[in-house]
C-alpha atoms as a PDB file:
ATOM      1  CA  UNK A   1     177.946 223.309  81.940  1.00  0.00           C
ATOM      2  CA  UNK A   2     176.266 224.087  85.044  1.00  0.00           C
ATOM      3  CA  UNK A   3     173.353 222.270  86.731  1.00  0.00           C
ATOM      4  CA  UNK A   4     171.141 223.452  88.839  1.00  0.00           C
ATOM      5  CA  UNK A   5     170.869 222.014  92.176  1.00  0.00           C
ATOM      6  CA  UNK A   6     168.730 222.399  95.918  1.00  0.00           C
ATOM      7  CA  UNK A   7     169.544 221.604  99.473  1.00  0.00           C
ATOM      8  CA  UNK A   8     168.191 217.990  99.837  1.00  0.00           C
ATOM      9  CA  UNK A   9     169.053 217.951 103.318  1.00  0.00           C
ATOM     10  CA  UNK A  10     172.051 217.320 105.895  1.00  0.00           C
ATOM     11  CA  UNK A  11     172.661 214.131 107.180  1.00  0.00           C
ATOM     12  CA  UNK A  12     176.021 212.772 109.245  1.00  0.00           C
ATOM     13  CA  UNK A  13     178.486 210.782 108.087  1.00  0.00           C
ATOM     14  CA  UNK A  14     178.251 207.827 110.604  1.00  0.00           C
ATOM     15  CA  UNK A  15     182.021 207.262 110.717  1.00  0.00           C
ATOM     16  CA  UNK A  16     183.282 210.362 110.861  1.00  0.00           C
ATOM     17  CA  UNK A  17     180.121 212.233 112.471  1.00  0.00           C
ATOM     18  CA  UNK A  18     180.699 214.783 110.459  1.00  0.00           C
ATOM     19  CA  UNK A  19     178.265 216.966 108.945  1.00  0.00           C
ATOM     20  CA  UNK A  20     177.430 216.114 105.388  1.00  0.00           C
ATOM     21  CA  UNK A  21     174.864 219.377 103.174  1.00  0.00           C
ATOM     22  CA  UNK A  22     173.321 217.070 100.272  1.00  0.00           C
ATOM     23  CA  UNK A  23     172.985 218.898  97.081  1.00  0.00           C
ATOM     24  CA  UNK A  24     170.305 217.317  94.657  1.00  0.00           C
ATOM     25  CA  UNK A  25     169.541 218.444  90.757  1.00  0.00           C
ATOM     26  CA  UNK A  26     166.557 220.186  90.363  1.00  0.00           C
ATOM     27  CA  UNK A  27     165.761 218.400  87.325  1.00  0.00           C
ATOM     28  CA  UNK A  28     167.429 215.363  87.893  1.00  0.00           C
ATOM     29  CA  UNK A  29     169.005 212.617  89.760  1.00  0.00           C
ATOM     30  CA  UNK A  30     172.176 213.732  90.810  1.00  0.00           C
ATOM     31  CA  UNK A  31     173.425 214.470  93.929  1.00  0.00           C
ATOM     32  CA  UNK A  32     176.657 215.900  95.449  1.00  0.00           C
ATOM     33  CA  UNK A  33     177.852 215.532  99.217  1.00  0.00           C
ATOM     34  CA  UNK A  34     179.943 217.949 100.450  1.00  0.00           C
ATOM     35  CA  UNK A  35     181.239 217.631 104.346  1.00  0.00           C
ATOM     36  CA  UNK A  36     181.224 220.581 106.208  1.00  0.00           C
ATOM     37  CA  UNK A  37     181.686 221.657 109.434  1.00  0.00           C
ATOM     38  CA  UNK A  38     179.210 222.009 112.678  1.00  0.00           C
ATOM     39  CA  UNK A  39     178.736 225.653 112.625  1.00  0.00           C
ATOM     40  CA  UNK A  40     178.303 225.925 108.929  1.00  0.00           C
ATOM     41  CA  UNK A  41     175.783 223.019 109.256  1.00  0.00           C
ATOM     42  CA  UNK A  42     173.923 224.694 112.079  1.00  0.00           C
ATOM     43  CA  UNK A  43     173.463 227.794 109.822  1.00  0.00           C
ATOM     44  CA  UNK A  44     172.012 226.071 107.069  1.00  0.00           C
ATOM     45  CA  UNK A  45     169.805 223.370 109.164  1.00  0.00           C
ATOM     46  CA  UNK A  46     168.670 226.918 110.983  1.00  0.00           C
ATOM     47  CA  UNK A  47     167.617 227.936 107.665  1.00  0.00           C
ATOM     48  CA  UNK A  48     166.211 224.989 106.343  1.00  0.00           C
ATOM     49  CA  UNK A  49     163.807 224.679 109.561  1.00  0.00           C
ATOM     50  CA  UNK A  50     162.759 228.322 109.136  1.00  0.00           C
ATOM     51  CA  UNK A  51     164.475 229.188 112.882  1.00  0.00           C
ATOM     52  CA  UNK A  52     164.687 233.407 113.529  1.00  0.00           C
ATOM     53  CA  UNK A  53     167.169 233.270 116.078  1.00  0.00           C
ATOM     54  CA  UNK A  54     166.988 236.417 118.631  1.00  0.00           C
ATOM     55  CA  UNK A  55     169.713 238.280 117.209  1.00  0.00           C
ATOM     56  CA  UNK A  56     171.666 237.568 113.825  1.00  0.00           C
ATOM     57  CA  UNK A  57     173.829 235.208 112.911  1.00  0.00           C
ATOM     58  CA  UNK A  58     176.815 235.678 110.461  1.00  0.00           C
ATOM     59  CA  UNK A  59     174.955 234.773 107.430  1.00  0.00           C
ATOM     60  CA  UNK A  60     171.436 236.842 108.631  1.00  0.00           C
ATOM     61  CA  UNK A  61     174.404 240.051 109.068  1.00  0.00           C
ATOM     62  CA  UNK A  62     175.485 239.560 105.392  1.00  0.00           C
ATOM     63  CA  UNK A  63     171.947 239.261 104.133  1.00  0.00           C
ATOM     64  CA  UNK A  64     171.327 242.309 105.858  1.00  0.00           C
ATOM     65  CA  UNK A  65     174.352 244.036 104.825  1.00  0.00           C
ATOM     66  CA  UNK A  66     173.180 243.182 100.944  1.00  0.00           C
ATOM     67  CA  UNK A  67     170.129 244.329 101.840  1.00  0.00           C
ATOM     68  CA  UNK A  68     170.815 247.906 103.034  1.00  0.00           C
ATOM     69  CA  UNK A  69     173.600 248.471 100.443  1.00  0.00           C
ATOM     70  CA  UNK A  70     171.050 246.981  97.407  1.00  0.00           C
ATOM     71  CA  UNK A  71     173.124 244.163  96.251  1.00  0.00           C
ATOM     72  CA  UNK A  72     171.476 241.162  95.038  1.00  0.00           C
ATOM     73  CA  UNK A  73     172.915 238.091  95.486  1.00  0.00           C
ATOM     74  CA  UNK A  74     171.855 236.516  91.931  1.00  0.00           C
ATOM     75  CA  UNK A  75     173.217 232.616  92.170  1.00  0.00           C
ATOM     76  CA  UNK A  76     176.348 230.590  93.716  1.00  0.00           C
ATOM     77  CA  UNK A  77     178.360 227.975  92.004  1.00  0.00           C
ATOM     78  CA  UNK A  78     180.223 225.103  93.684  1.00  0.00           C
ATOM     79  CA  UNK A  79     183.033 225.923  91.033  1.00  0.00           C
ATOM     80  CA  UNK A  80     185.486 223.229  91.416  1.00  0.00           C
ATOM     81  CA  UNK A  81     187.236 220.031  93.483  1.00  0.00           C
ATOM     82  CA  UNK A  82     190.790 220.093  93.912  1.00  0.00           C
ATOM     83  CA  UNK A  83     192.482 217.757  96.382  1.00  0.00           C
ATOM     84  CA  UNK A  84     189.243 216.502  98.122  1.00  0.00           C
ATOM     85  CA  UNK A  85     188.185 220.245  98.745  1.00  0.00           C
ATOM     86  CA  UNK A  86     185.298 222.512  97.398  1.00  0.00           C
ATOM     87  CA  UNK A  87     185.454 225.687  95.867  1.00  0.00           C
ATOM     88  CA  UNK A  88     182.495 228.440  95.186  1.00  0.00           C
ATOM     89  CA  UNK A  89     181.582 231.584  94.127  1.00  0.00           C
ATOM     90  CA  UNK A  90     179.180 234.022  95.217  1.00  0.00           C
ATOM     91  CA  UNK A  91     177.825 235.883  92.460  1.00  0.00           C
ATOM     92  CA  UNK A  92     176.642 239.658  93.270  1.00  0.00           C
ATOM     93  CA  UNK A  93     175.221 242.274  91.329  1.00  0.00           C
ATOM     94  CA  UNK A  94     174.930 246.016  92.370  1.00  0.00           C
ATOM     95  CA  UNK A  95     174.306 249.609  90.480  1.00  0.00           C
ATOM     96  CA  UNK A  96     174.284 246.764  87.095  1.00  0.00           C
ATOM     97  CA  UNK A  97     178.059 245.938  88.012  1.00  0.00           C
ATOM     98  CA  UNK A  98     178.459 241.938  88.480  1.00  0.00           C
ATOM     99  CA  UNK A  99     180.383 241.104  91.188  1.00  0.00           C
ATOM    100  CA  UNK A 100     181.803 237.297  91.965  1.00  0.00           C
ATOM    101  CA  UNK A 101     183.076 236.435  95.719  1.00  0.00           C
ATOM    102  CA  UNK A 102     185.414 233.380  96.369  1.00  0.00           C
ATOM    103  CA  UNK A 103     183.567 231.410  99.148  1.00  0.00           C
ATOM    104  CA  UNK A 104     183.336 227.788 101.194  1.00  0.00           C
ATOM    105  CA  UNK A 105     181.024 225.906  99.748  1.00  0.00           C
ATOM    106  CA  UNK A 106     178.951 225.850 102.946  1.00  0.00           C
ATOM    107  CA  UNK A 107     178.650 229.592 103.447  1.00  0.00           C
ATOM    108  CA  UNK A 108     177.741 230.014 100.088  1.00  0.00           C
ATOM    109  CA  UNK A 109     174.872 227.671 100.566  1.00  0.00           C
ATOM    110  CA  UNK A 110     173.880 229.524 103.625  1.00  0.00           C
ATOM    111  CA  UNK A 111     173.760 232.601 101.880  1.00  0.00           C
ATOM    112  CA  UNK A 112     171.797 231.195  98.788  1.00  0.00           C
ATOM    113  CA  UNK A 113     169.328 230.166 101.170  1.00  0.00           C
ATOM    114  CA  UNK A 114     168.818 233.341 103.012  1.00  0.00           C
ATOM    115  CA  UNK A 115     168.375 235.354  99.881  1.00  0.00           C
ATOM    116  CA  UNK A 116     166.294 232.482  97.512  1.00  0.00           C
ATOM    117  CA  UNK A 117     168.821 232.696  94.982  1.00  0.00           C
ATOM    118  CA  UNK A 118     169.779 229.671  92.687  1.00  0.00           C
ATOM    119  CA  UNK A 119     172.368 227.252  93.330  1.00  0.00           C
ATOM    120  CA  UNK A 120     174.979 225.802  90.426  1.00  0.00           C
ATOM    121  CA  UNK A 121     177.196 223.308  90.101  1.00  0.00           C
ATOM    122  CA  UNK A 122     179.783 222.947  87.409  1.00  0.00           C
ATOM    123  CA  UNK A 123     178.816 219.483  85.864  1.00  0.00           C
ATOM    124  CA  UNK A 124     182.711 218.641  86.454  1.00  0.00           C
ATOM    125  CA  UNK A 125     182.485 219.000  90.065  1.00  0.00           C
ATOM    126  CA  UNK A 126     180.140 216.252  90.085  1.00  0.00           C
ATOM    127  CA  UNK A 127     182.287 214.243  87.925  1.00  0.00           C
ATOM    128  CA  UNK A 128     185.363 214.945  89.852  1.00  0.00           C
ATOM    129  CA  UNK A 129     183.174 214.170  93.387  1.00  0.00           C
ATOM    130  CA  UNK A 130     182.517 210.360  91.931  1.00  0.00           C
ATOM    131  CA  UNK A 131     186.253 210.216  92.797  1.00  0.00           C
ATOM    132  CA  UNK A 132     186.499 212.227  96.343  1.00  0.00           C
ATOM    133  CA  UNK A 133     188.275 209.805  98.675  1.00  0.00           C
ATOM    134  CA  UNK A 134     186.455 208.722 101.288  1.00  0.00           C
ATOM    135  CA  UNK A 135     188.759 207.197 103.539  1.00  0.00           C
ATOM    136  CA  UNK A 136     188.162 208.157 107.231  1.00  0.00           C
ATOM    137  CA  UNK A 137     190.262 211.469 108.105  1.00  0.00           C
ATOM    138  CA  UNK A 138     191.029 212.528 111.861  1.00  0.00           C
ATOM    139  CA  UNK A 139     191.272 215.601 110.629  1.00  0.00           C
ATOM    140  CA  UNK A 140     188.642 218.095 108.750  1.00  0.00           C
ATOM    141  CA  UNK A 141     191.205 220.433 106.543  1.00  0.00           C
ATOM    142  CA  UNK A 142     189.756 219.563 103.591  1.00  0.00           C
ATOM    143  CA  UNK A 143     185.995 219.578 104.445  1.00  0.00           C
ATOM    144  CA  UNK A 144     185.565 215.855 102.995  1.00  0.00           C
ATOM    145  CA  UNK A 145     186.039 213.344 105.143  1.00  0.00           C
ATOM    146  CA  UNK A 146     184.238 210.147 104.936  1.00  0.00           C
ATOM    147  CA  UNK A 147     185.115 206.457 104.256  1.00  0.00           C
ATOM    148  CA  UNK A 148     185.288 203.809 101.481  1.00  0.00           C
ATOM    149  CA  UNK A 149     183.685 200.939 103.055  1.00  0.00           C
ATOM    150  CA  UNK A 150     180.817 201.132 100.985  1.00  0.00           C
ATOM    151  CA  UNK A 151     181.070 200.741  97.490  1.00  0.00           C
ATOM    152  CA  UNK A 152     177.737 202.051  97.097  1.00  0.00           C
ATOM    153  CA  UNK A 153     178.044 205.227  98.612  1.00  0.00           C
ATOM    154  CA  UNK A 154     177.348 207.033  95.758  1.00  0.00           C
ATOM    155  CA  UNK A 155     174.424 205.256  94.400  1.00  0.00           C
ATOM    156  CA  UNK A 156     173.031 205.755  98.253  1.00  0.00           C
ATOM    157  CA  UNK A 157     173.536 209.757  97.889  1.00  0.00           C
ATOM    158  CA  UNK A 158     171.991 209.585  94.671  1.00  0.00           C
ATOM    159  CA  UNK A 159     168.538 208.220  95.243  1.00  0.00           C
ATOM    160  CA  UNK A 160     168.284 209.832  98.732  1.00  0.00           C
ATOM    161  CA  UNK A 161     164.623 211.570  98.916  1.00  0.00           C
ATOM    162  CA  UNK A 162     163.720 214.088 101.190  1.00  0.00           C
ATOM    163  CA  UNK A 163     162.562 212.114 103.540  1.00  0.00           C
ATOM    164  CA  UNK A 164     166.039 210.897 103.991  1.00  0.00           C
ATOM    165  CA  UNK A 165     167.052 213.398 106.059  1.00  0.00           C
ATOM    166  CA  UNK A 166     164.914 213.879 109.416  1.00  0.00           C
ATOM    167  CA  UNK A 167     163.577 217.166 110.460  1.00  0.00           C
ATOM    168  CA  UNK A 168     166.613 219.318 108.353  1.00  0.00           C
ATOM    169  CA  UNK A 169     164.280 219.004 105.071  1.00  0.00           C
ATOM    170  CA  UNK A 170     162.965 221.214 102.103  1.00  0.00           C
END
């Protein structure tokens, strides 16, 4: 089953100071971290505060590339978790043939955003994220660092509002 989810936000994981994009259900509670890395986070956060840089960015050259060939990018799905890291697709449509992309998570997101198209999650992502583990990394491989200090990191990402989140807000 797949649920339907926005960009909350980005906030940092305070240990790590990594980059964290918060996913949130549309119509729902649930949430989903994913960690991601600085320039990925900058392209979102540059679309979430509605910034036109002077020239385009990765993500604004695909969007424009869709544009000028007539593809429509009609939804991504976060499509699985395997070994602490995310998995997506990009799902494209053009001349009625369906097209679907393997993508990061994060530039998947970035995309979505660009071209106001839905974002999915398979509901077993979510399930399989309640047992990410969060012990601190050095290293960013898998995209999910974080730490298991808190036992209550989970019920924090789920009842995070908005406002949560500082100026990188929907």
């Amino acid at each position: 089953m797949l649920i339907e989810m926005k960009v909350a936000g980005i906030t940092m994981d305070p240990l790590s100071n990594t980059p964290i994009v918060i996913l949130k259900e549309v119509n729902g509670t649930r949430a989903l971290p994913i960690w991601i890395g600085i320039l990925e986070a900058s392209a979102i956060a540059t679309q979430l505060g509605d910034v036109t840089p002077p020239r385009p960015m990765t993500h604004d050259l695909i969007k424009n590339v869709f544009t000028d060939l007539n593809i429509t990018l009609t939804s991504i799905e976060v499509t699985d978790l395997k070994d602490n890291t995310f998995f997506a697709t990009i799902h494209l449509s053009m001349s009625n043939k369906k097209i679907s992309v393997d993508a990061r998570p994060s530039d998947a997101i970035a995309l979505a955003l660009r071209n106001n198209s839905p974002i999915f999650v398979n509901e077993d992502v979510v399930v399989k994220s309640r047992g990410i583990d969060l012990k601190h990394d050095e290293s960013d491989e898998k995209g999910t660092k974080g730490h298991d200090d808190d036992p209550n990191w989970t019920e924090i990402l789920e009842n995070l509002s908005p406002e949560d989140f500082g100026k990188y807000k929907m």
